[in-house]
Each structure stands twice: as C-alpha cells, then as structure tokens.
Protein backbone atom coordinates (compact mmCIF):
# COMPACT_ATOMS: atom_id res chain seq x y z
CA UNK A 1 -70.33 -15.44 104.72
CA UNK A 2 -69.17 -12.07 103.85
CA UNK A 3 -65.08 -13.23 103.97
CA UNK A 4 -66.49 -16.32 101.18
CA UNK A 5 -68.39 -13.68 99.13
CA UNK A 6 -65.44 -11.36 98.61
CA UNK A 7 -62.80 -14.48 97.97
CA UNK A 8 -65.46 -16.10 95.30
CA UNK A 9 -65.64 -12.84 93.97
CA UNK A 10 -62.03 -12.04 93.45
CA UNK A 11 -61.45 -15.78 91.85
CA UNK A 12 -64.46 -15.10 89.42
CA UNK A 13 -62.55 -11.41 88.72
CA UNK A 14 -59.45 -13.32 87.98
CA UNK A 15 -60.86 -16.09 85.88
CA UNK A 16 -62.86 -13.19 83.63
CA UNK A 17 -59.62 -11.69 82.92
CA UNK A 18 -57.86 -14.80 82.27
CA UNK A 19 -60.41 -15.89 79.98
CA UNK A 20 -60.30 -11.91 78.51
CA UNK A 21 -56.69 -12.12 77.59
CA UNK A 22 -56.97 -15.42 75.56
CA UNK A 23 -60.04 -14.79 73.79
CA UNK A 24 -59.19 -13.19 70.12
CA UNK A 25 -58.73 -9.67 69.42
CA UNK A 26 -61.61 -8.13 67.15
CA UNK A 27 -60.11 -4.59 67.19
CA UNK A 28 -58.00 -3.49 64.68
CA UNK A 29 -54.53 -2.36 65.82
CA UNK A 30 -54.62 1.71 66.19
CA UNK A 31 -52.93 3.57 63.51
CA UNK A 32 -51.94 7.11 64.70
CA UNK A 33 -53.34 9.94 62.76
CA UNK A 34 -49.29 10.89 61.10
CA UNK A 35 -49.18 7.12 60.03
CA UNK A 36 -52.40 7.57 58.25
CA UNK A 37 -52.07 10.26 56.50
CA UNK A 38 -48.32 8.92 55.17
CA UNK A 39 -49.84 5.98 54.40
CA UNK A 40 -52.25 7.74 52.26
CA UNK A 41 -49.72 9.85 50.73
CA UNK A 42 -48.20 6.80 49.56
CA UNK A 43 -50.42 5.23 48.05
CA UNK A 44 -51.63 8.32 46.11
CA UNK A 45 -48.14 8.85 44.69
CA UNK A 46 -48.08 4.70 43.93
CA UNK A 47 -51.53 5.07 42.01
CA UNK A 48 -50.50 8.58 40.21
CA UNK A 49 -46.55 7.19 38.98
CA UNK A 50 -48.78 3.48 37.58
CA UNK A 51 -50.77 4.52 35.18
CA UNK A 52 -47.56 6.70 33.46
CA UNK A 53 -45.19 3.51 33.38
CA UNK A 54 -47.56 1.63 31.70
C-alpha cells in the first residue's frame, strides 16, 4: 500500500507541474527597479521635447 501511495503521488506531482508549465502566464514579466526608473525618464523627456516641436 504504502510503496503505491508514494508512486501515485509522485506521478500526480509530475502531472501538476506538467500541466503548470503549459498553462499561460498571468504575471507580468519583472522590470528591475534601474529599468523603471529609465524608462520613466524617457518618457518624461519624450512628453516635455512634444509639445515644443509642435
């Protein structure tokens, strides 16, 4: 009993993380701290040069 127990288990382990991997990611990809703030120092130089070549 306990030797079928512990091999059902480990296939029903192994089936959770197959069926983990190709299920679709919700999370958003991580974007370190640095990247942020670049990216934010873009975009505020984009939105202040805009209105002036207009």
């Amino acid at each position: 009993m306990n030797r079928q127990k512990k091999i059902k288990q480990l296939l029903k382990a192994h089936a959770k993380k197959a069926s983990a991997k190709l299920a679709p990611k919700n999370k958003p990809k991580y974007i370190s701290k640095a990247d942020r703030l670049k990216l934010a120092a873009e975009s505020s130089e984009e939105s202040a040069t805009t209105p002036e070549t207009e």
